[in-house]
Every structure is written in structure tokens, then in C-alpha cells.
N, C-alpha and C. Protein backbone atom coordinates (compact mmCIF):
# COMPACT_ATOMS: atom_id res chain seq x y z
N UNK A 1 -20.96 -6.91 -20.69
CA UNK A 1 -20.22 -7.56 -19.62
C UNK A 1 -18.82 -6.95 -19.48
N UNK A 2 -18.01 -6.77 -20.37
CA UNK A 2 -16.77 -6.23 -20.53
C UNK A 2 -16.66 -4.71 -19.81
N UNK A 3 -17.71 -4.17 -20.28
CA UNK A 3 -17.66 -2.57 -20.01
C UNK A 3 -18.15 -2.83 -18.09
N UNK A 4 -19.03 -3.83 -17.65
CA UNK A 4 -19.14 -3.93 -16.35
C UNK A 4 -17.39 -4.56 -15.49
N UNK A 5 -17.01 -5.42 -16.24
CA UNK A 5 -15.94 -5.10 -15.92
C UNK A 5 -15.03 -4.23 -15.34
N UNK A 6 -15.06 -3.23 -16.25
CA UNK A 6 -14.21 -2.22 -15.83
C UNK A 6 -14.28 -1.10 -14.91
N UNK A 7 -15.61 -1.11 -15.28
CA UNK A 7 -16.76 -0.55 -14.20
C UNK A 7 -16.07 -0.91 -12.55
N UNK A 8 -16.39 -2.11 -12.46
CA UNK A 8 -16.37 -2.65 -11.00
C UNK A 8 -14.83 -2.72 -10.74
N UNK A 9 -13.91 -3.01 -11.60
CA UNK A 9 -12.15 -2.65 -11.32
C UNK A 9 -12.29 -1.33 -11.00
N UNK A 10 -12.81 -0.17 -11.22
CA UNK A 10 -12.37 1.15 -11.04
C UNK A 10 -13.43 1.40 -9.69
N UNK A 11 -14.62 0.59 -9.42
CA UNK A 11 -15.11 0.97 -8.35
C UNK A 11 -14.07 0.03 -6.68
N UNK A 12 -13.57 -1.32 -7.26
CA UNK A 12 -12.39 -1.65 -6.33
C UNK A 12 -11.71 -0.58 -6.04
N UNK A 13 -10.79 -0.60 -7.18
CA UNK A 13 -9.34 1.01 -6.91
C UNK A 13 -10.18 2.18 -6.08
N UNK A 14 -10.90 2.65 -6.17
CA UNK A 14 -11.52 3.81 -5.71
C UNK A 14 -11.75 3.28 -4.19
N UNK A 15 -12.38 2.42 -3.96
CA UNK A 15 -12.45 1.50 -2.60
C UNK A 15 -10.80 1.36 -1.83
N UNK A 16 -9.72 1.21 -2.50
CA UNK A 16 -8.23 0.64 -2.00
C UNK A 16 -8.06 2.12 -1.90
N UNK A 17 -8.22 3.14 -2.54
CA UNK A 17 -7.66 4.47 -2.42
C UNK A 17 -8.73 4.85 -0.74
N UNK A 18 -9.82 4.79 -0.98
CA UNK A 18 -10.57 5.58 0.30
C UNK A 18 -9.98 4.83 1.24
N UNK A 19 -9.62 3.51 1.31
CA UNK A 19 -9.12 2.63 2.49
C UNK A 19 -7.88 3.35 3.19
N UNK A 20 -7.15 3.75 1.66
CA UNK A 20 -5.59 4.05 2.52
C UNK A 20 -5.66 5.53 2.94
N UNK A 21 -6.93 6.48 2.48
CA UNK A 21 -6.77 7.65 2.86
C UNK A 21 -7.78 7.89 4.68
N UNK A 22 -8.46 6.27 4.61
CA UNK A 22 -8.98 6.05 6.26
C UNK A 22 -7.67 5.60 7.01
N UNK A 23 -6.77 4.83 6.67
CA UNK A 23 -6.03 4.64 7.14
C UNK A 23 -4.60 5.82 7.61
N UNK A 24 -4.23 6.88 6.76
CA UNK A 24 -3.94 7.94 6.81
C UNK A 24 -4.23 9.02 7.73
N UNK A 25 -5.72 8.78 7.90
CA UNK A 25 -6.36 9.45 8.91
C UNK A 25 -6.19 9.41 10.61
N UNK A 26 -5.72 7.95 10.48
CA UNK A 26 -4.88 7.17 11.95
C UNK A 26 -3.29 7.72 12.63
N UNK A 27 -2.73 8.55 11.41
CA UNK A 27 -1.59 8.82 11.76
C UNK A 27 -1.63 10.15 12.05
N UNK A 28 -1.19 10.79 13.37
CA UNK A 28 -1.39 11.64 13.63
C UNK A 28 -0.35 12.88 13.15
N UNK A 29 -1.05 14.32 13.30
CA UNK A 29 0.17 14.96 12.55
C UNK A 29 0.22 16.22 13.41
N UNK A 30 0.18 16.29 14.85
CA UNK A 30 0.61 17.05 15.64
C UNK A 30 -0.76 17.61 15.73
N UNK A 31 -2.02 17.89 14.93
CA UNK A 31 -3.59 18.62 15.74
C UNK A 31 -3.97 17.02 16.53
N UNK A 32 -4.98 17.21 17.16
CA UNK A 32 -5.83 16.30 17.59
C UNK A 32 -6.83 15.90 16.68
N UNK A 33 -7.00 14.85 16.44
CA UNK A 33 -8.07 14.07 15.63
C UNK A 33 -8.55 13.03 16.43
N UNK A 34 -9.39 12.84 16.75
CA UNK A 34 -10.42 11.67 17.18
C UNK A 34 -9.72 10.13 16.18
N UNK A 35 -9.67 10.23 15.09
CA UNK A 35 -9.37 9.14 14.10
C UNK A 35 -8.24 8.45 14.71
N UNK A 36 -7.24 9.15 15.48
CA UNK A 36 -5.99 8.54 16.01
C UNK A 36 -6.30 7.19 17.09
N UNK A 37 -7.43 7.33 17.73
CA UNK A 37 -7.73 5.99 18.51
C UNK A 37 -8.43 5.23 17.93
N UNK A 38 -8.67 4.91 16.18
CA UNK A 38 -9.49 4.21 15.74
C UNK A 38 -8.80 2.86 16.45
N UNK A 39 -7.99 2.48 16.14
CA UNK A 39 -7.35 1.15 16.72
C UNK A 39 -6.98 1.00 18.06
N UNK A 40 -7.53 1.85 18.36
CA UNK A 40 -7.45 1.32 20.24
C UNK A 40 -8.57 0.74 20.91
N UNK A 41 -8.21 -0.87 20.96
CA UNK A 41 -8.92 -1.68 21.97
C UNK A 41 -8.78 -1.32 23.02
N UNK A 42 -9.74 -1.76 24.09
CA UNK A 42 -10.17 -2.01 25.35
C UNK A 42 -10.96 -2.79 25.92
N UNK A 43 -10.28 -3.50 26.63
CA UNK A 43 -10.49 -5.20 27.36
C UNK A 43 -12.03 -4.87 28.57
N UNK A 44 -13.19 -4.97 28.08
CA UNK A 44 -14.55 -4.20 28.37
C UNK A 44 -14.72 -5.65 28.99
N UNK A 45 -14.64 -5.73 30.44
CA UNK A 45 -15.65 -7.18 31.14
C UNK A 45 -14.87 -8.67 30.17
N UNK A 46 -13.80 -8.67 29.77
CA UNK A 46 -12.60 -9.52 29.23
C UNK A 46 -12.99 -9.72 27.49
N UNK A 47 -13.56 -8.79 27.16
CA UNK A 47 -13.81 -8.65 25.68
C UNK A 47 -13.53 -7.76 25.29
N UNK A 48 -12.15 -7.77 23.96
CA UNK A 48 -11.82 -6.60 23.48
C UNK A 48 -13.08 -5.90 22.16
N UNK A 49 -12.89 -4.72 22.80
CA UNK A 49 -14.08 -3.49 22.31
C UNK A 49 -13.35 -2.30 21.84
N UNK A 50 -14.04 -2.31 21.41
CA UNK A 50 -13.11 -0.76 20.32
C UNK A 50 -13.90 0.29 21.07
N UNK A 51 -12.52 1.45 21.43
CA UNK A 51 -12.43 2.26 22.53
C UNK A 51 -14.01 3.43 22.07
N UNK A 52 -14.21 3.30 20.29
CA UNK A 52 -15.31 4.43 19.78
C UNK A 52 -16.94 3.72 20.49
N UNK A 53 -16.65 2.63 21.21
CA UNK A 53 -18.28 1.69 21.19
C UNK A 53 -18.00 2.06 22.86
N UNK A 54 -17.30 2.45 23.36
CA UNK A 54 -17.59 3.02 24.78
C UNK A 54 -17.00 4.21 25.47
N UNK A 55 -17.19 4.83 24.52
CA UNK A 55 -16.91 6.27 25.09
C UNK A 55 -17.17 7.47 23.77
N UNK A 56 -17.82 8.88 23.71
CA UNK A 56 -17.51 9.61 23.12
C UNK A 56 -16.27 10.41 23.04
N UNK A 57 -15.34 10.92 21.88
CA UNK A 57 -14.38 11.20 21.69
C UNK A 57 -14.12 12.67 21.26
N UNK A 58 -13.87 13.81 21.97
CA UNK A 58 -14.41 15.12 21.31
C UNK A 58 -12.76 15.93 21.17
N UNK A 59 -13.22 17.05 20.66
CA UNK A 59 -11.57 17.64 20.50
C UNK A 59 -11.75 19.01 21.07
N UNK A 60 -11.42 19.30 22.49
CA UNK A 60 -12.06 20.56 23.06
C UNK A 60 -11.21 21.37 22.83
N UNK A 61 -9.59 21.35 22.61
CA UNK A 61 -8.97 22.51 21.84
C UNK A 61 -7.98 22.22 20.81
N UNK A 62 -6.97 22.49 20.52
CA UNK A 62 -6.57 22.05 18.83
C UNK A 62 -5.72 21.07 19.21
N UNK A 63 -5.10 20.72 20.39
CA UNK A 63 -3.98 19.78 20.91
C UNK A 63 -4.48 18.84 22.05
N UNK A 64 -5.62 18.58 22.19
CA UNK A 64 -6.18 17.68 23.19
C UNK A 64 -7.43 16.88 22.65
N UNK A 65 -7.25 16.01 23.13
CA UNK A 65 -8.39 14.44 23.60
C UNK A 65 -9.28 14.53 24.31
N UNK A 66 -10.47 14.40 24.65
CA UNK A 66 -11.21 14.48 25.64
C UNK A 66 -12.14 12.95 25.42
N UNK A 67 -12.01 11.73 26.39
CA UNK A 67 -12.59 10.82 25.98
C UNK A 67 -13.37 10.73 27.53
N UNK A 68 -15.04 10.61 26.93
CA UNK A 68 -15.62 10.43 28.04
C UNK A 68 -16.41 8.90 28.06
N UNK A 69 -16.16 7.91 28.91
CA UNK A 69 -16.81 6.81 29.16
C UNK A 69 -18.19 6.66 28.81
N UNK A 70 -19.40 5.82 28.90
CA UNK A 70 -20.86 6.07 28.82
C UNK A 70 -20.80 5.55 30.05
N UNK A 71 -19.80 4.41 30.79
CA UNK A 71 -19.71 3.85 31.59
C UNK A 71 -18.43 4.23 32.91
N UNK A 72 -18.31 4.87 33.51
CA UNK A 72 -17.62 5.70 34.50
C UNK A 72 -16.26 4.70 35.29
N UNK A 73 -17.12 2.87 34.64
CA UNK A 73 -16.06 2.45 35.24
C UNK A 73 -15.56 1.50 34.66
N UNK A 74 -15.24 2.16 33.54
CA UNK A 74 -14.47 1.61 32.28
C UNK A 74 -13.59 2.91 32.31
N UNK A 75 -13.08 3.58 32.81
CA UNK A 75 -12.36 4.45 32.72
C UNK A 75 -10.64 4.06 32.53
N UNK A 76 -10.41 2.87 33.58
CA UNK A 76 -8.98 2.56 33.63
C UNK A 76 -9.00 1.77 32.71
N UNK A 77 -10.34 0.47 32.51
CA UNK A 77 -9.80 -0.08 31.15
C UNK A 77 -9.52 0.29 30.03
N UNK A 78 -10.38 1.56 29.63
CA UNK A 78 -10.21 2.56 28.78
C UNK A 78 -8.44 2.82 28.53
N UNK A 79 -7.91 3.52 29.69
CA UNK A 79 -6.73 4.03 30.16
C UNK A 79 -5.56 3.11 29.74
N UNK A 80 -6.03 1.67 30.24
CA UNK A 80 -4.96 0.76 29.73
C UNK A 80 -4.91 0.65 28.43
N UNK A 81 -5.77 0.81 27.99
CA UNK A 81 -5.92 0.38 26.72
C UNK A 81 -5.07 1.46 25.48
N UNK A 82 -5.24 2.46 25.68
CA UNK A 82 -4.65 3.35 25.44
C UNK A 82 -3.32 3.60 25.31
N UNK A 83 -2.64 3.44 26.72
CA UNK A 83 -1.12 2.98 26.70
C UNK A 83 -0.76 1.90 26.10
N UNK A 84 -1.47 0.77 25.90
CA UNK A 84 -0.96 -0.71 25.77
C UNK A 84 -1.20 -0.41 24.04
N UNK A 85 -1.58 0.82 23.43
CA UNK A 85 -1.63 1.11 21.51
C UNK A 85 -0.28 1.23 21.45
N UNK A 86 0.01 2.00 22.69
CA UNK A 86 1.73 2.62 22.26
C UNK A 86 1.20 3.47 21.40
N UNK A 87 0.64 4.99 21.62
CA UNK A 87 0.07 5.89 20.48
C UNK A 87 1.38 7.03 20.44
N UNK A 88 2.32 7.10 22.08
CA UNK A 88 3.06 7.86 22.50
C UNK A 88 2.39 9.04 22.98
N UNK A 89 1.08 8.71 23.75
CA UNK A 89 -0.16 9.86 24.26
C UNK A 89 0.29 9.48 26.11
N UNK A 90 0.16 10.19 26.82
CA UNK A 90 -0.21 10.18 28.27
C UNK A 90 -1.55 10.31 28.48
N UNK A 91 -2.48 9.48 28.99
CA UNK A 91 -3.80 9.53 29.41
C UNK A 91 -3.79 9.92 30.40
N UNK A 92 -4.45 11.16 30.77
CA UNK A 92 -4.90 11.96 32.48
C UNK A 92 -6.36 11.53 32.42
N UNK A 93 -6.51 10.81 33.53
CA UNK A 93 -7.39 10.60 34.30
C UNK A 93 -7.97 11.12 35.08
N UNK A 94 -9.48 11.64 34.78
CA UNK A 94 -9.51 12.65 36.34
C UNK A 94 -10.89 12.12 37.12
N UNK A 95 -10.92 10.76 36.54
CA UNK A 95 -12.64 10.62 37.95
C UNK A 95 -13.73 10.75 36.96
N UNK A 96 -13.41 11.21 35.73
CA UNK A 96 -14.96 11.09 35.18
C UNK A 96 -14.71 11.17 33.13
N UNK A 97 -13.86 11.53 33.12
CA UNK A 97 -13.03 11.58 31.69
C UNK A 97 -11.97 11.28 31.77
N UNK A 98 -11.29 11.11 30.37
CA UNK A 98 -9.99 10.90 30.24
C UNK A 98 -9.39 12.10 29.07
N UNK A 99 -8.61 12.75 29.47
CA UNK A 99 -7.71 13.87 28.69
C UNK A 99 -6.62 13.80 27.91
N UNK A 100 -5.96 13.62 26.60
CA UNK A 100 -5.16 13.19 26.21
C UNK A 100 -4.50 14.29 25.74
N UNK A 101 -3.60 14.91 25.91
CA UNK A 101 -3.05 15.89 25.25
C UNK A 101 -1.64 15.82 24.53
N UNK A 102 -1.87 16.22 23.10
CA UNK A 102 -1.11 15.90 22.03
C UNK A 102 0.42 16.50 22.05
N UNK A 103 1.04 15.55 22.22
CA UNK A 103 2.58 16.78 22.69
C UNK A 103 3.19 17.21 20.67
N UNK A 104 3.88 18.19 20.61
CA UNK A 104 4.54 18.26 19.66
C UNK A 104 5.14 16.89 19.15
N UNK A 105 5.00 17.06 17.87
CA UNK A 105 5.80 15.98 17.20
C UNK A 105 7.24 16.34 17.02
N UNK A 106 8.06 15.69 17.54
CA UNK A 106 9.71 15.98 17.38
C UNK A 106 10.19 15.45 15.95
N UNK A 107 11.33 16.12 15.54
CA UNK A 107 11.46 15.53 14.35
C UNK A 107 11.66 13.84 13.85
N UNK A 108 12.40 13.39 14.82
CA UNK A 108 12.54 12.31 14.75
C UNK A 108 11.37 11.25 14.47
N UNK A 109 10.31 11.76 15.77
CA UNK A 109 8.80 11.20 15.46
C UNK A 109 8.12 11.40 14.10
N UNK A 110 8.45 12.63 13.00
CA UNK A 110 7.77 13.10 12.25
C UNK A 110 8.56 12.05 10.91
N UNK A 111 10.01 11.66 11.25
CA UNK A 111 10.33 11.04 10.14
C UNK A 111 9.86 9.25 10.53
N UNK A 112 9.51 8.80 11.27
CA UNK A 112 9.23 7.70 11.62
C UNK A 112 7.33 7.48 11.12
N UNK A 113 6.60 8.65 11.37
CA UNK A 113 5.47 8.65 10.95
C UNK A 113 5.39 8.84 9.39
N UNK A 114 6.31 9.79 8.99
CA UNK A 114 6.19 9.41 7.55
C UNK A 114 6.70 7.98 6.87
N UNK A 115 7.37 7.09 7.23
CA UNK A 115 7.89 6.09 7.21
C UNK A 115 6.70 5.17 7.10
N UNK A 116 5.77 5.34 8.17
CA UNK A 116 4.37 4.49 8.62
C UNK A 116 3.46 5.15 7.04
N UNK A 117 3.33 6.47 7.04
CA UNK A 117 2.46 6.50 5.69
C UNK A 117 3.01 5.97 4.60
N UNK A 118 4.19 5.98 4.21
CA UNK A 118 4.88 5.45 2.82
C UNK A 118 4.44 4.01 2.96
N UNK A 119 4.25 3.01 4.49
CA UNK A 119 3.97 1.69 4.04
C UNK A 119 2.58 1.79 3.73
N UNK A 120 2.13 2.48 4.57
CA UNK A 120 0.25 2.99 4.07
C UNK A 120 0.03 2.62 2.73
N UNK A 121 0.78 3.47 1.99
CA UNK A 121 0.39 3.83 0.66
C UNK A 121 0.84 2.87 -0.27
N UNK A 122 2.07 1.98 0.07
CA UNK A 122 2.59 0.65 -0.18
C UNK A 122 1.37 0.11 -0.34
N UNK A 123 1.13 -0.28 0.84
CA UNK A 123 -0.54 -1.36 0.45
C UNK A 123 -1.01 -1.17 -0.29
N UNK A 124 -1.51 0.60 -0.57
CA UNK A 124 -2.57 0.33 -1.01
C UNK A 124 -2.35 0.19 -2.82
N UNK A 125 -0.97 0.54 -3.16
CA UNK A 125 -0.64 0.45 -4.37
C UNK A 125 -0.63 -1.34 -4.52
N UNK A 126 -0.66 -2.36 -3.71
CA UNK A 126 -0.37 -3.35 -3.90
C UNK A 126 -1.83 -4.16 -3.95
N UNK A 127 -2.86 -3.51 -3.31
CA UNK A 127 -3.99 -4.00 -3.21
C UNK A 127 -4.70 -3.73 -4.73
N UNK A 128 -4.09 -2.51 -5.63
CA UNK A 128 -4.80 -2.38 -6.71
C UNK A 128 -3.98 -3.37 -7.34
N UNK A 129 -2.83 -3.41 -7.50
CA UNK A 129 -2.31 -4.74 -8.21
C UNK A 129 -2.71 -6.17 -7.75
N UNK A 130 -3.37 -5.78 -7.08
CA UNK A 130 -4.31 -7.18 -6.52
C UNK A 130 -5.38 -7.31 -7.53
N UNK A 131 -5.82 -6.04 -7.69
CA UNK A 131 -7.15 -5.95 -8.49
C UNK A 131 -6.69 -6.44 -10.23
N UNK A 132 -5.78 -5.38 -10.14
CA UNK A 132 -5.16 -5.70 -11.67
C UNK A 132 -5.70 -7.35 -12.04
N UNK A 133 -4.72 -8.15 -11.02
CA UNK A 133 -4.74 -9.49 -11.33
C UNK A 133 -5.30 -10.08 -11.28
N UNK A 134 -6.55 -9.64 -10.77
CA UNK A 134 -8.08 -10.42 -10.73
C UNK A 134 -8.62 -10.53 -11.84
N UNK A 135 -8.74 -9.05 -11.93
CA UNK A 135 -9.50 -8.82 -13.27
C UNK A 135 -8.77 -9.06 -14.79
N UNK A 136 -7.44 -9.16 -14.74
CA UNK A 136 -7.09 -9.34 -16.05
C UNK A 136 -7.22 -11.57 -16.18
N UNK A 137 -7.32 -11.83 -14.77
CA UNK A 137 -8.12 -13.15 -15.12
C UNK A 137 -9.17 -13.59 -15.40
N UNK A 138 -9.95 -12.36 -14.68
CA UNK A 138 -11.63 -12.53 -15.38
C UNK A 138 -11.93 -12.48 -16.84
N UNK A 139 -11.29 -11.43 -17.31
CA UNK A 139 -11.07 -11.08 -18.69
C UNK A 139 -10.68 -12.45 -19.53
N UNK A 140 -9.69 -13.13 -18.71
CA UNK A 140 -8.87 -13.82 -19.82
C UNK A 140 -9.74 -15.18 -19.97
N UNK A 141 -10.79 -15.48 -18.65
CA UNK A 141 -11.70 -16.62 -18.40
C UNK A 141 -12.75 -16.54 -19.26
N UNK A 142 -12.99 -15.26 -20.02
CA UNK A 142 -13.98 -14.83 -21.04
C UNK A 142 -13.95 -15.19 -22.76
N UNK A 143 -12.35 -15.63 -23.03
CA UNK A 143 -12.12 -15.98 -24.01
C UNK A 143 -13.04 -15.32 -25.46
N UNK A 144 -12.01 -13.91 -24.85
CA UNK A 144 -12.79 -13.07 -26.23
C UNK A 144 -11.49 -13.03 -27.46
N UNK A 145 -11.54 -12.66 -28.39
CA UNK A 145 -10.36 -12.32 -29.49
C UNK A 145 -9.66 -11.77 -28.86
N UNK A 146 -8.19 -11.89 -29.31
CA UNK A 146 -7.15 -11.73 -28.65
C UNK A 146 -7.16 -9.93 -28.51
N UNK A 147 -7.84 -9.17 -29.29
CA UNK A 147 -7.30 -8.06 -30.01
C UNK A 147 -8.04 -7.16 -28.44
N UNK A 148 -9.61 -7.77 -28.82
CA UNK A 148 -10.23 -7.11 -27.57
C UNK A 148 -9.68 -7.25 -25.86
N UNK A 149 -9.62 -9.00 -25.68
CA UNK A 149 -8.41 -8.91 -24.55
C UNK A 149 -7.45 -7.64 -24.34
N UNK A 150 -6.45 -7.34 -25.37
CA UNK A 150 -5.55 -6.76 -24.68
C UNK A 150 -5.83 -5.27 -24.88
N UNK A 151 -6.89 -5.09 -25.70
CA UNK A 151 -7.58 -3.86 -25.15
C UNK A 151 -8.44 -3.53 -23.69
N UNK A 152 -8.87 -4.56 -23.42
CA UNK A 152 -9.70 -4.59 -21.93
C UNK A 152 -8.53 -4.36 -20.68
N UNK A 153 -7.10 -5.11 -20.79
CA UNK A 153 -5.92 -5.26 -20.33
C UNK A 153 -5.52 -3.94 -20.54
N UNK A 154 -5.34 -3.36 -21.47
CA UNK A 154 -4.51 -1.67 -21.41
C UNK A 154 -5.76 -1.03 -20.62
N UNK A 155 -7.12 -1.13 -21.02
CA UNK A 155 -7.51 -0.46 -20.03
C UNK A 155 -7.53 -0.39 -18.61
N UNK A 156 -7.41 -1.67 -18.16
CA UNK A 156 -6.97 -1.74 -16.50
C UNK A 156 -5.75 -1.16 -16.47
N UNK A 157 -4.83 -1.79 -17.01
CA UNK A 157 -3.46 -0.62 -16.52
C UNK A 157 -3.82 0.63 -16.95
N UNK A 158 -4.30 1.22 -17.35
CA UNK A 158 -4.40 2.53 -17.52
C UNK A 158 -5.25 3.27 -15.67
N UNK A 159 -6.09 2.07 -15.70
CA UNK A 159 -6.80 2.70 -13.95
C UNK A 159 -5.67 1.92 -12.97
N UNK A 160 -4.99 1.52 -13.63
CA UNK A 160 -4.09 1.18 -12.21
C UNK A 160 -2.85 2.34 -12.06
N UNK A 161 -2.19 3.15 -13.05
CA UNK A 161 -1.66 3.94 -13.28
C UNK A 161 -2.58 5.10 -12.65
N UNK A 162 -3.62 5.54 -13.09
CA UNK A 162 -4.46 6.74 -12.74
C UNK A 162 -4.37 6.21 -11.07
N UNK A 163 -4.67 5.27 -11.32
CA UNK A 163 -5.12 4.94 -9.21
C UNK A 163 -3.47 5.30 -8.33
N UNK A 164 -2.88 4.49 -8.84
CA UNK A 164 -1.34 5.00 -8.28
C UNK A 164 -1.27 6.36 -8.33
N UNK A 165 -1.44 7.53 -9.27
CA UNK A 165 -1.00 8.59 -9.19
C UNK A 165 -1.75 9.80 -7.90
N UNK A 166 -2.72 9.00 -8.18
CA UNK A 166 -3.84 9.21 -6.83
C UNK A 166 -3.52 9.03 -5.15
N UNK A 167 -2.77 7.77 -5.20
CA UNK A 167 -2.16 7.35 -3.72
C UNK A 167 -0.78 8.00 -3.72
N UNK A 168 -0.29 8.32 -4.66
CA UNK A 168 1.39 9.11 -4.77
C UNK A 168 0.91 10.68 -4.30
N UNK A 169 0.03 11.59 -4.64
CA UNK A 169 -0.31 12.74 -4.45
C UNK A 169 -1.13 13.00 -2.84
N UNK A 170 -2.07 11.78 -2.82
CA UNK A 170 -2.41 11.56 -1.22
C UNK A 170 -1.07 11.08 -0.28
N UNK A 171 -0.16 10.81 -0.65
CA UNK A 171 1.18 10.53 0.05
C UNK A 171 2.04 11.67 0.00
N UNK A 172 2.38 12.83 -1.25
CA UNK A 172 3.01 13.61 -1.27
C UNK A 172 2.02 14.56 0.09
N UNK A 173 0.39 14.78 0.12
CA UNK A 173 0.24 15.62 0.73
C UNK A 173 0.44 15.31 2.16
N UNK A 174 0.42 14.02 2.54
CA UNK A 174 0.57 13.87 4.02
C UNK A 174 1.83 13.76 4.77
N UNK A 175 2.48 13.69 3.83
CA UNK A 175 3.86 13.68 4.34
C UNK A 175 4.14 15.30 4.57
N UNK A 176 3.95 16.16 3.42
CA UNK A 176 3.92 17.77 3.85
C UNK A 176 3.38 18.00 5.49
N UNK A 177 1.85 17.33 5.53
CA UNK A 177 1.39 17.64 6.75
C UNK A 177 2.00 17.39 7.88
N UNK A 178 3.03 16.11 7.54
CA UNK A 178 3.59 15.91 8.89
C UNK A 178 4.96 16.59 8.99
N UNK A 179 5.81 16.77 7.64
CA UNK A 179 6.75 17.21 7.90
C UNK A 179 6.68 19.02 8.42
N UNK A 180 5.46 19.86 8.33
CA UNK A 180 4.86 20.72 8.55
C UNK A 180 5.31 21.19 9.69
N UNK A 181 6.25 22.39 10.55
CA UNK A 181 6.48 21.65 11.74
C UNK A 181 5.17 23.60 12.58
């Protein structure tokens, strides 16, 4: 039971790390990525719909968007929807797609986006200390000898340490990417 324990704490952390490196994926760093409209709703017939469930999203050259409807006249809701993320994108509209093209990141933008990943990575260091504290209650609800307790306990901090150093190095690299000019 103990050794499943630890098991499933390190399969959490591993879960909080892939989360913040999906979430990472949202912030854009001057190429075009599809991932940047994960969070863009669109008000589809007065139900918000996530912009990936009605339209394909392709990247036809290294600095542009190409979002095509399935539905031709969802195009402006599409459109609104888009502006109303505040992504700092202009949507061109042309009658049958929508074109988004990625302007340079100015510096100013590049220190404000790194700002957005440092809280990224905030979370996700806070979500393993979430875990920490779960599990060093599960542990303690087990009422084993004291000795083994705080051996089960160094071993979680030991994956909460390894997991942090993990979200610090996925943070050192994305911040390079953005400060990248």
C-alpha cells in the first residue's frame, strides 16, 4: 500500500507538470501554433463552443492562422469570438476562412508574456504542494510507526523537489523562447 502510494503521488506531479507544459503551449511566442486558440470560445446558436469543435485550424506559413469553419456561417461568430479572447490577433475575414496573422512580438509584449508563464508555472508548483498535502495525510491516516511515516514523508518531498526542478527548467526554457527575439 505504501509503495502504491507513492506510486500514484508521482503519477499526480507528472499529471500537474504535463498540465502546465499544455498550458505553456497557449502562450504564444511569435511562430504560429494552433494551441494559441485553445481558449477561444464562440457563442455557436447562443451556446458557448470551443472555437477547435467548429472549425479546422492549420498553419499555412510560419506566422499565420488559417481557421476554416465546417459551417460557413459561423464565420463572424467565430470572428467575434476571437477578438472578444483579447489574443492581440486581427482576424481577416474573407467569405470562406478566417486568416490570422501573427504580428511580431514587441518587447514589451514579450515581457508581459513571460510574466503570464512565471504564473503558469506558479500553479503548477502549487498544485504539487497540493499533492504533497494530500498524500502526507493519507500516509498519516495509515498510522504506521513513526520511523516509516517520516520516511514515506521524505520521500514525497523528495518528488516534490524533483517535480519543481522540472517546472523551473520548463520555465527557464520558455521564457528563452519568448525572450528569443
Amino acid at each position: 500500500m505504501n509503495d502504491d502510494l507513492i506510486k500514484i503521488t508521482e503519477e499526480k506531479m507528472l499529471k500537474a507538470i504535463e498540465n502546465v507544459e499544455k498550458k505553456f503551449t497557449t502562450v504564444r511566442a511569435g511562430r504560429a501554433n494552433p494551441n494559441v486558440l485553445d481558449g477561444v470560445m464562440v457563442s455557436y446558436y447562443g451556446v458557448d463552443t470551443p472555437l477547435k469543435q467548429l472549425a479546422t485550424i492549420s498553419v499555412p506559413e510560419a506566422r499565420q492562422l488559417l481557421i476554416k469553419p465546417f459551417d460557413r456561417s459561423s464565420l463572424h461568430a467565430i470572428e467575434k469570438g476571437i477578438f472578444e479572447a483579447n489574443l492581440g490577433f486581427t482576424p481577416n475575414n474573407d467569405g470562406e476562412s478566417i486568416r490570422i496573422v501573427i504580428p511580431p512580438l514587441t518587447e514589451e509584449r514579450r515581457i508581459e508574456l513571460t510574466k503570464q508563464v512565471k504564473a503558469i508555472a506558479e500553479e503548477g508548483k502549487v498544485a504539487i504542494r497540493n499533492i504533497r498535502r494530500d498524500m502526507i495525510e493519507e500516509i498519516e491516516k495509515e498510522n504506521l510507526p513513526e520511523d516509516v511515516e517520516k520516511s514515506k514523508t521524505n520521500q514525497i518531498q523528495d518528488l516534490v523537489n524533483e517535480h519543481n526542478k522540472m517546472i523551473e527548467e520548463k520555465l527557464k526554457q520558455k521564457e528563452e523562447e519568448l525572450l528569443s527575439v
